[in-house]
N, C-alpha and C. Protein backbone atom coordinates (compact mmCIF):
# COMPACT_ATOMS: atom_id res chain seq x y z
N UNK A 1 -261.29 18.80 -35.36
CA UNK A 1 -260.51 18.27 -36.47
C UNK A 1 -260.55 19.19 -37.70
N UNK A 2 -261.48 20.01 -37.77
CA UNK A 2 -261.77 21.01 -38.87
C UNK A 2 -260.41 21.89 -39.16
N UNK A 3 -260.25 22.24 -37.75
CA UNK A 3 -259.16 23.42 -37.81
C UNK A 3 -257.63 22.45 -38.43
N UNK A 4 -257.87 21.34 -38.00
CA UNK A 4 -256.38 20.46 -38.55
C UNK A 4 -256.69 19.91 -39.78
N UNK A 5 -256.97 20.34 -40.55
CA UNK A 5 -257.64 19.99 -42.04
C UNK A 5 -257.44 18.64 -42.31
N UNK A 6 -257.61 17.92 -41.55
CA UNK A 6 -257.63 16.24 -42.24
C UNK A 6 -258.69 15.87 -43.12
N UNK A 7 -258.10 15.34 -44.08
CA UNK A 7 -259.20 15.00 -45.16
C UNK A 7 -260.31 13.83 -44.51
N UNK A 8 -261.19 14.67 -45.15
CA UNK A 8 -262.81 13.64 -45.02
C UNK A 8 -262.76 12.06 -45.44
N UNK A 9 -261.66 11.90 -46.54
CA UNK A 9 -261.63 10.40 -46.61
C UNK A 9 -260.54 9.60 -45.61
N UNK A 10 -259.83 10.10 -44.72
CA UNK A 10 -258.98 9.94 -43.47
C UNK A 10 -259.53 9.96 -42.25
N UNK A 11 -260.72 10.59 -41.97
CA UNK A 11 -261.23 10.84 -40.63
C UNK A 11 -262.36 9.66 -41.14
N UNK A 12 -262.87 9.57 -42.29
CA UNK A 12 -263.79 8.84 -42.88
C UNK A 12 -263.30 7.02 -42.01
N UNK A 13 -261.97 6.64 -42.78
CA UNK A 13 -261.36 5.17 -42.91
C UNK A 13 -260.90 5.37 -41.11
N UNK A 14 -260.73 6.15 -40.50
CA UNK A 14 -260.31 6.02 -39.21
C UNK A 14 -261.36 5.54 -37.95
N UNK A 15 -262.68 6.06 -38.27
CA UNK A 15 -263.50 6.32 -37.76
C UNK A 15 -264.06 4.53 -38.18
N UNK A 16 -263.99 4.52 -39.40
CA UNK A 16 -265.07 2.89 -39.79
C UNK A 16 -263.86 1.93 -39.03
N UNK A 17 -262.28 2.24 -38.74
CA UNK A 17 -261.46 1.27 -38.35
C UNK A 17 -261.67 1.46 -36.77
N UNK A 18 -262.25 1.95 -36.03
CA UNK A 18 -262.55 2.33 -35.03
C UNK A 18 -261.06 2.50 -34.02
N UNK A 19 -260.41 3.64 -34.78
CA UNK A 19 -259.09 3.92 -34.59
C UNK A 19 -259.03 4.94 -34.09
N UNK A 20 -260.01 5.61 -33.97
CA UNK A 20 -260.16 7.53 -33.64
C UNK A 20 -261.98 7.51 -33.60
N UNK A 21 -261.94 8.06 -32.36
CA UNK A 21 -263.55 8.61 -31.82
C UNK A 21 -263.20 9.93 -30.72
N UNK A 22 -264.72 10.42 -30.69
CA UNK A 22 -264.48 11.56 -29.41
C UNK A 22 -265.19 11.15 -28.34
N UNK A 23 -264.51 12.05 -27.47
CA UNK A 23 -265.16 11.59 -25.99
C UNK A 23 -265.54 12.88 -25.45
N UNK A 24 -266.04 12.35 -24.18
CA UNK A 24 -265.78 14.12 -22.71
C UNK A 24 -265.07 13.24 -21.91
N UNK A 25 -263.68 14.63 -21.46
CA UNK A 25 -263.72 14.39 -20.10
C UNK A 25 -263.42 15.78 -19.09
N UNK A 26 -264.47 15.18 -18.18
CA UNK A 26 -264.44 16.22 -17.46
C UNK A 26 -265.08 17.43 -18.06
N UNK A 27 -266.29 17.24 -19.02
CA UNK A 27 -266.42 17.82 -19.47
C UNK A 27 -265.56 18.73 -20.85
N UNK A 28 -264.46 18.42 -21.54
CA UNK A 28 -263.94 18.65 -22.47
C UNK A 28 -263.99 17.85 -23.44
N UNK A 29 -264.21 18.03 -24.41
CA UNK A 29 -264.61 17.47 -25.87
C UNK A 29 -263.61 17.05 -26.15
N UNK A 30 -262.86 15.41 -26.69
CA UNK A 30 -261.04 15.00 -26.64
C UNK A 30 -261.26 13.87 -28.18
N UNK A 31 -260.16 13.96 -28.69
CA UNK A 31 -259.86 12.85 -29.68
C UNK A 31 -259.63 11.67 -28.92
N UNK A 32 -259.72 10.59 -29.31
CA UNK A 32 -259.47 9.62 -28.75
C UNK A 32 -258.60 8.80 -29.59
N UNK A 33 -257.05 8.60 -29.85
CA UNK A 33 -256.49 7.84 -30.62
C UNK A 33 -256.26 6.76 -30.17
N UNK A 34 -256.87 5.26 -31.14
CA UNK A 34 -256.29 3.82 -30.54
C UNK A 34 -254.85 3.37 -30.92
N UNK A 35 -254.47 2.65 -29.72
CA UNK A 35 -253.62 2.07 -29.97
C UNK A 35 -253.63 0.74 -30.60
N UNK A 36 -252.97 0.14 -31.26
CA UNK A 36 -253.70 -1.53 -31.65
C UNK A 36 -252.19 -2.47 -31.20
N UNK A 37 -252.42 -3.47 -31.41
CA UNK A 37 -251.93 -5.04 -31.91
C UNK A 37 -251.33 -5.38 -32.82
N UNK A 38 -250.43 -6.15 -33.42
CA UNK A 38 -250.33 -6.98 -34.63
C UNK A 38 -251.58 -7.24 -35.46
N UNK A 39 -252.62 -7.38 -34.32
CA UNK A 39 -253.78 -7.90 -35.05
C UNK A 39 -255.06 -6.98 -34.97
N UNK A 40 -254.27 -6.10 -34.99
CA UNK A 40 -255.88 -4.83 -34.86
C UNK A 40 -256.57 -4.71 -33.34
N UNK A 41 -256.21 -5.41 -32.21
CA UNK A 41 -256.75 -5.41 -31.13
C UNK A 41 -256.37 -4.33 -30.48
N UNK A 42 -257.50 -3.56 -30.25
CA UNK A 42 -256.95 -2.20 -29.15
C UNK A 42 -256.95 -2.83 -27.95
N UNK A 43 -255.72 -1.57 -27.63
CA UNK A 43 -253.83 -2.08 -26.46
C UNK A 43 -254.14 -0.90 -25.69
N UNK A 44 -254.91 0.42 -25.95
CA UNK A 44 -255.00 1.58 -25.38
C UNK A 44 -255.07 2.83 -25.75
N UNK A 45 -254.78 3.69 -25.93
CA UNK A 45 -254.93 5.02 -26.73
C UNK A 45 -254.49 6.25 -26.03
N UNK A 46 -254.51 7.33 -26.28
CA UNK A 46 -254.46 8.79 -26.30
C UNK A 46 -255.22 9.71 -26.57
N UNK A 47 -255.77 10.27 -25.27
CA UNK A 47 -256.87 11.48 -25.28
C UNK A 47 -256.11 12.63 -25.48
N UNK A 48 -256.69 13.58 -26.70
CA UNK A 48 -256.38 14.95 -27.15
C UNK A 48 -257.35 15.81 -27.13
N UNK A 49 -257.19 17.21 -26.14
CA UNK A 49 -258.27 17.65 -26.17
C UNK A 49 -258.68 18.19 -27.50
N UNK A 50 -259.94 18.57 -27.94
CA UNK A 50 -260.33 19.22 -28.81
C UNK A 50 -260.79 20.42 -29.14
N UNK A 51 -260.81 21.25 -27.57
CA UNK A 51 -261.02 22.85 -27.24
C UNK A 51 -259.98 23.14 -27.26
N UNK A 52 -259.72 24.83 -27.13
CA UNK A 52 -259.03 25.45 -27.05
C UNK A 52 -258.25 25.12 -26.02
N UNK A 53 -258.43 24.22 -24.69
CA UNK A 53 -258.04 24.04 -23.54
C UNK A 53 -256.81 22.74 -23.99
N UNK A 54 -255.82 22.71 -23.75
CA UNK A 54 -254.82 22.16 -23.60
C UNK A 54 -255.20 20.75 -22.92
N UNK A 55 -255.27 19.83 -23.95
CA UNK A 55 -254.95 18.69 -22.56
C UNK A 55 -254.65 17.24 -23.24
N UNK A 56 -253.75 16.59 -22.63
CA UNK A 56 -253.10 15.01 -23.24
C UNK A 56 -252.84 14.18 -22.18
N UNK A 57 -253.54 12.85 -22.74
CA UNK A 57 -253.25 11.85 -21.42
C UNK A 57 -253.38 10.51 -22.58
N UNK A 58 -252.61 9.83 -21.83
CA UNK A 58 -252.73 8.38 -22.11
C UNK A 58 -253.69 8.09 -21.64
N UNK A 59 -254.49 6.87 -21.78
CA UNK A 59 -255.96 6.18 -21.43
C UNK A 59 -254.73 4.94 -20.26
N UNK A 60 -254.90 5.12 -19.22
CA UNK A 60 -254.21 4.25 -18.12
C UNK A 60 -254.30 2.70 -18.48
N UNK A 61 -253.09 2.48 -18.53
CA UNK A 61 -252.72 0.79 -19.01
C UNK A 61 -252.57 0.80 -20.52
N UNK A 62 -252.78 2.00 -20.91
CA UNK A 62 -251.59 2.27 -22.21
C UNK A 62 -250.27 2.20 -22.22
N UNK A 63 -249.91 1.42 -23.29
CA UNK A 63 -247.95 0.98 -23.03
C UNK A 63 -247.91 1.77 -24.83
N UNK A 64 -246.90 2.38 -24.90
CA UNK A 64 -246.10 3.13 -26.06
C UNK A 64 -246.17 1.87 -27.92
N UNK A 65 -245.58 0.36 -26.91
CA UNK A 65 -245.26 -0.39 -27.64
C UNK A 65 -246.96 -0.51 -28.95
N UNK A 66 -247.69 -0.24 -28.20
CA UNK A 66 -249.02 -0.62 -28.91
C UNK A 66 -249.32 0.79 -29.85
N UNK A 67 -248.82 0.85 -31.05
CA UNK A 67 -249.31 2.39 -32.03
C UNK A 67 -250.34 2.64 -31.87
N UNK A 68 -250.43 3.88 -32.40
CA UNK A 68 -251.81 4.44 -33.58
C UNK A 68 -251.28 3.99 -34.47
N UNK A 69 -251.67 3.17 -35.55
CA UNK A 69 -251.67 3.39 -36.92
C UNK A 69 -252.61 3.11 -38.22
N UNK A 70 -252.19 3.78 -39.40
CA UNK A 70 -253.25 3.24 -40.35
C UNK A 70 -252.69 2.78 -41.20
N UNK A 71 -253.25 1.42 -41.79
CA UNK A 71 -252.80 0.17 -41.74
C UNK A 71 -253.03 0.40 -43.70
N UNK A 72 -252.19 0.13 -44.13
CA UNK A 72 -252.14 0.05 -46.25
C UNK A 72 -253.34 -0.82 -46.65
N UNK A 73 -254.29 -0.69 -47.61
CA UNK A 73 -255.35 -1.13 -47.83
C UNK A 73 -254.95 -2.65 -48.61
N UNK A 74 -253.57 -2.96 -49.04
CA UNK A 74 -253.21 -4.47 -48.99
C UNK A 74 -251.86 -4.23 -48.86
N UNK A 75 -251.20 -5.19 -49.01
CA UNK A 75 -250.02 -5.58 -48.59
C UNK A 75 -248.70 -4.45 -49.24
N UNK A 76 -248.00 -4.08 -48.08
CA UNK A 76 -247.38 -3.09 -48.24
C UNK A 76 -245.82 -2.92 -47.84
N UNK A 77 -244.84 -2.41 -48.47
CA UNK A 77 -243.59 -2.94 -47.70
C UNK A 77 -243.28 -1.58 -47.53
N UNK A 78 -244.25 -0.27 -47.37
CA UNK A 78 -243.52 1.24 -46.90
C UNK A 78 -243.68 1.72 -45.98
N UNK A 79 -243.71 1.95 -44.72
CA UNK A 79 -244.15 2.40 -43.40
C UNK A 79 -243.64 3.73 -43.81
N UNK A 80 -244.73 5.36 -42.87
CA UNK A 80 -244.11 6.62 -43.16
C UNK A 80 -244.16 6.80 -41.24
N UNK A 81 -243.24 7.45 -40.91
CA UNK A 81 -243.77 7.19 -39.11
C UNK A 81 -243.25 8.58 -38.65
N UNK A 82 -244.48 9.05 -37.96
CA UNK A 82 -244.53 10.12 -37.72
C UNK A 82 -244.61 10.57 -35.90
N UNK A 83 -244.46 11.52 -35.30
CA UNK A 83 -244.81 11.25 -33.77
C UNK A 83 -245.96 11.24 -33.40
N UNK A 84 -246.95 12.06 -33.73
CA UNK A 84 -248.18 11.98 -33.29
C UNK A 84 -249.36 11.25 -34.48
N UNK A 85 -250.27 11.19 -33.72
CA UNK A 85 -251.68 10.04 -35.01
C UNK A 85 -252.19 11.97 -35.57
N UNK A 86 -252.21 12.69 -35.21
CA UNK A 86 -252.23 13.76 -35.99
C UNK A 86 -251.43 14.36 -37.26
N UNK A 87 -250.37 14.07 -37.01
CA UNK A 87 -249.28 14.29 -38.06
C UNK A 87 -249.48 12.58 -39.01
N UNK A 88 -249.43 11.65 -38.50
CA UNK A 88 -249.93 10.31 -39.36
C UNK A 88 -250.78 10.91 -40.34
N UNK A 89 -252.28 11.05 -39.62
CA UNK A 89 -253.18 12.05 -40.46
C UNK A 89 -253.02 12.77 -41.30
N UNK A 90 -252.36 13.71 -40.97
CA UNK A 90 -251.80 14.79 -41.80
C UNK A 90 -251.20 14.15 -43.19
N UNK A 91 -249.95 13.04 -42.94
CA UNK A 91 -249.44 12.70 -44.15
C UNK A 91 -250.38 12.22 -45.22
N UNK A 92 -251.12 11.63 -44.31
CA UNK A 92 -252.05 10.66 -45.32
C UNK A 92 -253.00 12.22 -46.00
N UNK A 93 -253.24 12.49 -45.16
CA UNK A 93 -254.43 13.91 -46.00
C UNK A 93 -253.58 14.70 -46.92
N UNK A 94 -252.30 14.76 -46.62
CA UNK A 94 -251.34 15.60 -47.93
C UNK A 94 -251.19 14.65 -48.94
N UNK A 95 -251.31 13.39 -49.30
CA UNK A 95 -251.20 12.32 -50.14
C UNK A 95 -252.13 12.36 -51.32
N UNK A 96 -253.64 12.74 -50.36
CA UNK A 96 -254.76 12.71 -51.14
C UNK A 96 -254.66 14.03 -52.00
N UNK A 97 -254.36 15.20 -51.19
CA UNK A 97 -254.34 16.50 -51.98
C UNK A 97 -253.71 16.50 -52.78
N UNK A 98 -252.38 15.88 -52.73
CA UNK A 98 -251.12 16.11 -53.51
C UNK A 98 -251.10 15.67 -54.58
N UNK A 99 -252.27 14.58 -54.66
CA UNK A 99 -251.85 13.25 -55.57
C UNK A 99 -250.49 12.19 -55.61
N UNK A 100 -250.19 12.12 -54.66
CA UNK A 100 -248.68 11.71 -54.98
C UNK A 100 -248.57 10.29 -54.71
N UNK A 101 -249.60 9.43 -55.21
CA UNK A 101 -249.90 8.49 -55.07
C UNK A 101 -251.23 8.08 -54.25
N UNK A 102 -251.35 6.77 -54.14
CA UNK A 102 -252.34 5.87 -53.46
C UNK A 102 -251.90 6.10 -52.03
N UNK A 103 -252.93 6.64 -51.38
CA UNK A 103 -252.67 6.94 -50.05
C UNK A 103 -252.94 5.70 -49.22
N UNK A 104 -253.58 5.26 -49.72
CA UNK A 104 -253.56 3.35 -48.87
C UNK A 104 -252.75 2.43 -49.47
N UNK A 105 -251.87 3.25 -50.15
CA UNK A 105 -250.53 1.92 -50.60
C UNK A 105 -249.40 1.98 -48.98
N UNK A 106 -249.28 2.64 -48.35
CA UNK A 106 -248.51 2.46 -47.38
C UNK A 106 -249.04 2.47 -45.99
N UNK A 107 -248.40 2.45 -45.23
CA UNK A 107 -249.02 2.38 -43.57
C UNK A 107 -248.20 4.02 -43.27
N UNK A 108 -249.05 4.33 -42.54
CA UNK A 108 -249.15 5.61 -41.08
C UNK A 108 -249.08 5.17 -39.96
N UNK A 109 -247.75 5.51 -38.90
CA UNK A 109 -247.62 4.77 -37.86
C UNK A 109 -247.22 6.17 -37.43
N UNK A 110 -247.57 5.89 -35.93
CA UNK A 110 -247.52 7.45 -34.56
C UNK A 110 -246.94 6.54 -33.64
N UNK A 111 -245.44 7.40 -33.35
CA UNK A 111 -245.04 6.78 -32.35
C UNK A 111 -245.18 7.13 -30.51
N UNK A 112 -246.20 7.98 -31.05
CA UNK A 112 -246.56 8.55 -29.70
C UNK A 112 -245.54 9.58 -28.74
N UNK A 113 -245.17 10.14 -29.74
CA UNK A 113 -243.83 10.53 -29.14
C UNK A 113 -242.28 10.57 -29.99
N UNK A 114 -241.51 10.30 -29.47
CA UNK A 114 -240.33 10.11 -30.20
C UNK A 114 -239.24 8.83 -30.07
N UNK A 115 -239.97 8.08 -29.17
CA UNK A 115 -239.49 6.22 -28.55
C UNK A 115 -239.95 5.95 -29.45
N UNK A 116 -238.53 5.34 -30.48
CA UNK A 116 -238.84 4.10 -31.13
C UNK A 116 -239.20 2.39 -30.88
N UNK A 117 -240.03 2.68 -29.59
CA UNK A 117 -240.58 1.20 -29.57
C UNK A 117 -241.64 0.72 -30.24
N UNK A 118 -242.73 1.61 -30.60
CA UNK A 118 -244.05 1.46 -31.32
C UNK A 118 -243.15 0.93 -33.21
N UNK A 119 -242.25 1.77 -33.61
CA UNK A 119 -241.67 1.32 -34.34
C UNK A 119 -240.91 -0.24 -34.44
N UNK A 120 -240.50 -0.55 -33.61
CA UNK A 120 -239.93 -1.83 -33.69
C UNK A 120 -241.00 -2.49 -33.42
N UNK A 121 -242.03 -2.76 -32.92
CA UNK A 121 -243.49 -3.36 -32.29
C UNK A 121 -243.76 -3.48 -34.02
N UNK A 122 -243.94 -2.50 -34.31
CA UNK A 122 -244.84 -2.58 -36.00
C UNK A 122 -243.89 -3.50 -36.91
N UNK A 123 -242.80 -2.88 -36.99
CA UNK A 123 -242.07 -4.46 -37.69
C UNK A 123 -242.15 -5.38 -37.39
N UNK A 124 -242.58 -5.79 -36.20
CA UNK A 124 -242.90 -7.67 -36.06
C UNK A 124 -244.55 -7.97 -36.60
N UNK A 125 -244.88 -6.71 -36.42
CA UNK A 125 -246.50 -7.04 -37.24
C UNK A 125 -246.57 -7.01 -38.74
N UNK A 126 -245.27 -6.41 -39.06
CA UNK A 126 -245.73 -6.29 -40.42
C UNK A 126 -243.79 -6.64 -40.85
N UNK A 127 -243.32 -7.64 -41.42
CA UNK A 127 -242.32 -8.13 -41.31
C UNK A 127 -241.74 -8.08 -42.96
N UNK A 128 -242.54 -7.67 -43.67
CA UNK A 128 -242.58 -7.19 -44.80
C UNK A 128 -242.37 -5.83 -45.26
N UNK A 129 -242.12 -4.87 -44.64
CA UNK A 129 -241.73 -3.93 -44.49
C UNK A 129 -240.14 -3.67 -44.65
N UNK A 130 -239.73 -3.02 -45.68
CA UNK A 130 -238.89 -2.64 -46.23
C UNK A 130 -238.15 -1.02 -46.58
N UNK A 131 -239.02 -0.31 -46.31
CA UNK A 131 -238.60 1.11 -46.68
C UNK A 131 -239.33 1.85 -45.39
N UNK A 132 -238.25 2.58 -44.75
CA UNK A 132 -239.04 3.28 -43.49
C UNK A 132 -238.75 4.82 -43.79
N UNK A 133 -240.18 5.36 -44.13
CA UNK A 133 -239.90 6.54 -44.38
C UNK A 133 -240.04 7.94 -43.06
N UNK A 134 -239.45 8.24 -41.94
CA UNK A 134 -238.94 8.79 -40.98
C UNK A 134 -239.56 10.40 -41.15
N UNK A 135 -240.45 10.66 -41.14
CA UNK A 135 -241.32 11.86 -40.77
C UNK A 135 -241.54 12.77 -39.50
N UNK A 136 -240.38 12.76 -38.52
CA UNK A 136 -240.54 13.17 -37.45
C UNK A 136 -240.21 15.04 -37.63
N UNK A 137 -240.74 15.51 -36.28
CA UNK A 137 -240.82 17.12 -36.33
C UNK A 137 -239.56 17.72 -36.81
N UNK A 138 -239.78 18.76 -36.74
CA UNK A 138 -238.84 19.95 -37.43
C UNK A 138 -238.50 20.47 -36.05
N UNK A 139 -238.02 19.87 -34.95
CA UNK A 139 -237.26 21.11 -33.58
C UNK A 139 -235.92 19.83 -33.19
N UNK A 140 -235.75 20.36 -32.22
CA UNK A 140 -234.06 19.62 -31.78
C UNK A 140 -234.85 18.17 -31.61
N UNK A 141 -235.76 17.51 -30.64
CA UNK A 141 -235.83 16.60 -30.27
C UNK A 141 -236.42 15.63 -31.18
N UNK A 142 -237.15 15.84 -32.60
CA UNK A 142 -237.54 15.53 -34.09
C UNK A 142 -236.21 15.17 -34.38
N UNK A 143 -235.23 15.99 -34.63
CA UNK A 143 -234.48 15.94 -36.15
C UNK A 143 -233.05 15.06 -35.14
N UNK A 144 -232.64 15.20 -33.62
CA UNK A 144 -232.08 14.55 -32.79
C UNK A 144 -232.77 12.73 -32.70
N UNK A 145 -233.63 12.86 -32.90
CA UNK A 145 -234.43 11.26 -32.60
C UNK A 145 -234.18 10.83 -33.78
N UNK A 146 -234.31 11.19 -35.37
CA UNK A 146 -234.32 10.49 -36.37
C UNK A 146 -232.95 10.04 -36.49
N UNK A 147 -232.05 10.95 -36.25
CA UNK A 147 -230.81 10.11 -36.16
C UNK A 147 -230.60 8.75 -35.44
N UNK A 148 -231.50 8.86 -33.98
CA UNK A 148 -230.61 7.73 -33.31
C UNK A 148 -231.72 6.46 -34.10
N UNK A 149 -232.73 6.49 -34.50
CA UNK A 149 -234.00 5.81 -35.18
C UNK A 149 -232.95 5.49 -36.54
N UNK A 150 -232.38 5.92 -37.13
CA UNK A 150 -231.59 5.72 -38.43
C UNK A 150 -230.37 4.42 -37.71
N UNK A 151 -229.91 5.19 -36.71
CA UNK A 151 -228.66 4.34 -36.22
C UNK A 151 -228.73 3.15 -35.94
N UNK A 152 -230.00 3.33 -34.83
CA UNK A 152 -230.91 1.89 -34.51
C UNK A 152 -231.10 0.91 -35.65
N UNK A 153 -231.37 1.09 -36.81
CA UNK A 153 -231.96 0.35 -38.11
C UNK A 153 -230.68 -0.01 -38.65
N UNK A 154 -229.34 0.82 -38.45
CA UNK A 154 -228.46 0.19 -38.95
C UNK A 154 -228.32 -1.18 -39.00
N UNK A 155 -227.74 -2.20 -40.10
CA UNK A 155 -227.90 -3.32 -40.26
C UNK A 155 -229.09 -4.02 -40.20
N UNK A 156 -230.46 -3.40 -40.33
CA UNK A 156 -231.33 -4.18 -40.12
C UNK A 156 -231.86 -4.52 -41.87
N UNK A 157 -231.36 -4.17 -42.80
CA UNK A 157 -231.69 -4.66 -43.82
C UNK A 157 -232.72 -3.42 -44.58
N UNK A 158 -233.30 -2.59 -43.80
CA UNK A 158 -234.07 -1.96 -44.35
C UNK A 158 -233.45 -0.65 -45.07
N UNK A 159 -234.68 -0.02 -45.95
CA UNK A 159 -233.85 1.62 -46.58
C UNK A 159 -234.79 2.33 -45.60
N UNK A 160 -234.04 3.27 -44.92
CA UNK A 160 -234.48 4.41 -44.02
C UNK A 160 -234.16 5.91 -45.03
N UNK A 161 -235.53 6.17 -45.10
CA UNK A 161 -235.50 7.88 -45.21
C UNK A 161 -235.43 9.06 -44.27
N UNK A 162 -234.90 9.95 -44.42
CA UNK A 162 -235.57 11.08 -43.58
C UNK A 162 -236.48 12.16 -44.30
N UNK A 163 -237.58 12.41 -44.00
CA UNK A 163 -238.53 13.20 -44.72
C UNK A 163 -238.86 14.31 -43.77
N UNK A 164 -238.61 15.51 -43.00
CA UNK A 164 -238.76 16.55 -41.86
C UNK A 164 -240.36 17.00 -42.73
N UNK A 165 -241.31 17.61 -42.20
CA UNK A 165 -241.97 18.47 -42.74
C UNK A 165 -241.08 19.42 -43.78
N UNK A 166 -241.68 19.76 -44.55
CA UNK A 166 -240.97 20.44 -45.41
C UNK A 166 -241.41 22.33 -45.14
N UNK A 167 -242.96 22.35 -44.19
CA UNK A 167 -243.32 23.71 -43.71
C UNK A 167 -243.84 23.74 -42.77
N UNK A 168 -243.24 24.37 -41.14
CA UNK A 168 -243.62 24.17 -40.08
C UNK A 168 -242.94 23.60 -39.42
N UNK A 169 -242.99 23.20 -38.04
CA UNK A 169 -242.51 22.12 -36.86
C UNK A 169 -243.07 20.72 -37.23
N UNK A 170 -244.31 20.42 -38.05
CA UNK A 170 -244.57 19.23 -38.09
C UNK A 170 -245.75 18.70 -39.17
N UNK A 171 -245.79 17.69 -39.69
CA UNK A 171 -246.85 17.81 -40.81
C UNK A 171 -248.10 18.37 -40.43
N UNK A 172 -249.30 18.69 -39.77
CA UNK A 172 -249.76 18.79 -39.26
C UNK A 172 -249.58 20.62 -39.90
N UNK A 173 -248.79 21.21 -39.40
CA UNK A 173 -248.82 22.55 -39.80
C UNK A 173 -247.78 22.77 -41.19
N UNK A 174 -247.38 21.77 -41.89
CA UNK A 174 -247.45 21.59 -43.39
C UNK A 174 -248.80 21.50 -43.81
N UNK A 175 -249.74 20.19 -43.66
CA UNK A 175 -251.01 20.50 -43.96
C UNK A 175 -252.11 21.38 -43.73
N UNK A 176 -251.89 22.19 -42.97
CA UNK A 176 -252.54 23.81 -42.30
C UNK A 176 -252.42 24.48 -43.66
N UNK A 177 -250.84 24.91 -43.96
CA UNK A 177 -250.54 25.35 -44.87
C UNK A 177 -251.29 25.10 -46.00
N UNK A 178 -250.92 24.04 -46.58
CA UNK A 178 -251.10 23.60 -47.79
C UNK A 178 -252.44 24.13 -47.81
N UNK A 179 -253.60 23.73 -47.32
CA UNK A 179 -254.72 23.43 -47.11
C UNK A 179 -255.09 25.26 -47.72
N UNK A 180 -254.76 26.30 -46.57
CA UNK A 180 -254.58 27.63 -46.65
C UNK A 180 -254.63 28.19 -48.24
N UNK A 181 -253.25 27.42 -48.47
CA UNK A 181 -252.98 28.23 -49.51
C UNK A 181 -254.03 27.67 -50.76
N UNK A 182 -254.26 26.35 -50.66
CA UNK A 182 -255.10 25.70 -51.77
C UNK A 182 -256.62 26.36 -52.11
N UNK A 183 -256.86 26.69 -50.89
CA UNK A 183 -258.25 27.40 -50.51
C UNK A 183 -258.16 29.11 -51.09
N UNK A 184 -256.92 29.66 -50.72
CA UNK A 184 -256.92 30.92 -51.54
C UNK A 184 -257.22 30.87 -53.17
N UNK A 185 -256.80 29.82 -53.71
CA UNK A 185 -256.94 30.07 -54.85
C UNK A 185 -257.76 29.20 -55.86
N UNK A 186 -258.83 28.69 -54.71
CA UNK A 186 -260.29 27.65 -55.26
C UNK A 186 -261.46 29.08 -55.55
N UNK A 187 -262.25 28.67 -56.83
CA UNK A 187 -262.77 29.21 -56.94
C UNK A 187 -264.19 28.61 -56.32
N UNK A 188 -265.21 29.44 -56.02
CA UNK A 188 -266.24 28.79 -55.34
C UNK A 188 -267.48 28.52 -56.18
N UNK A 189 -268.15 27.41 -55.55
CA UNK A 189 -269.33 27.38 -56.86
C UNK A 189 -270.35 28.74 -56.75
N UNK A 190 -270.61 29.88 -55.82
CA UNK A 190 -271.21 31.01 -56.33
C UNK A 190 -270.54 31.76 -57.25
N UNK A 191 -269.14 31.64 -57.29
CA UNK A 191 -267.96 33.18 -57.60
C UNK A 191 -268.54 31.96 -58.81
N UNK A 192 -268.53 30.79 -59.23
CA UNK A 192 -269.16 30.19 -60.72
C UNK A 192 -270.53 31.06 -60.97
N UNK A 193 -271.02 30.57 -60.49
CA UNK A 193 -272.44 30.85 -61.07
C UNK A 193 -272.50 32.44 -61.02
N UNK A 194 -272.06 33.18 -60.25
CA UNK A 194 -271.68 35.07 -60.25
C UNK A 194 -271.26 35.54 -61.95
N UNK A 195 -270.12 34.66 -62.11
CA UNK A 195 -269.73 34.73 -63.33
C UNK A 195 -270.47 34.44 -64.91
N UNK A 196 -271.18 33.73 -64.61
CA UNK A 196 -272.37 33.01 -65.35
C UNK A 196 -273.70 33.48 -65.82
N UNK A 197 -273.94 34.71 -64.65
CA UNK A 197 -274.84 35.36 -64.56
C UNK A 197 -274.88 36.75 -66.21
């Protein structure tokens, strides 16, 4: 998770929601993203490896309809929905850096993909929801899905955004970035005390 710079207070609230843990399999070190419920009940999840070695599986008797998500610290009418619980992550960790508000004023939802069913699943859990802010990748099958996800919502009462990463294929390598560049130009507490000297 180091290398995907998610903030410490995101891996922090994920980890106490018991929403994200690691595993082995087969000997490979893997993320483990939950899926939940209306009511917080894990439905199933998604193993990501965590080596260099390539590898993704659903946890068997995982259904799409059941998200990853992280849930607004009270009542919230903004969903931001992204495809993967990595890029979720990501938004929420660019929130904190950015300042651009209360990062637990809204929900982070992964649709596991680019099927908007985990999306329609979350509006019956959360029916209060009003503004869907549409965060999917930056390649044909991202910026092709938000359309038909926009079309779909037609007439449903809600305001739909589209928000693409603004650097990269996907937030995830927006927050790489950011992260990069923020770090070039932090000064460190020795280069302090060097100076001091």
């Amino acid at each position: 998770m180091r290398k995907r710079c998610i903030h410490p207070n995101v891996l922090t609230l994920c980890k106490q929601k018991r929403i994200l843990y690691q595993t082995s399999f087969k000997d490979h070190p893997n993320c483990v993203f939950v899926g939940r419920d209306g009511n917080g009940e894990p439905k199933g999840g998604s193993l990501r490896g965590c080596s260099q070695i390539q590898f993704r599986r659903d946890i068997p008797g995982s259904k799409k309809i059941y998200p990853f998500y992280i849930e607004a610290a009270a009542a919230a009418d903004t969903v931001e929905v992204y495809e993967a619980p990595i890029d979720a992550m990501s938004g929420a960790s660019l929130k904190i850096m950015q300042h651009t508000g209360n990062w637990r004023g809204i929900h982070y939802l992964a649709l596991g993909g680019t099927d908007y069913a985990a999306l329609d699943s979350f509006l019956t859990y959360y029916p209060n929801i009003t503004h869907i802010v549409l965060c999917l990748d930056n390649d044909e099958a991202g910026r092709t899905r938000t359309q038909d996800i926009i079309k779909h919502l037609e007439g449903s009462g809600k305001t739909v955004e589209d928000r693409p990463p603004p650097i990269g294929k996907d937030y995830n390598d927006t927050l790489v970035q950011v992260t990069q560049e923020y770090q070039k130009h932090c000064i460190s507490l020795d280069d302090i005390l060097e100076e001091t000297r």
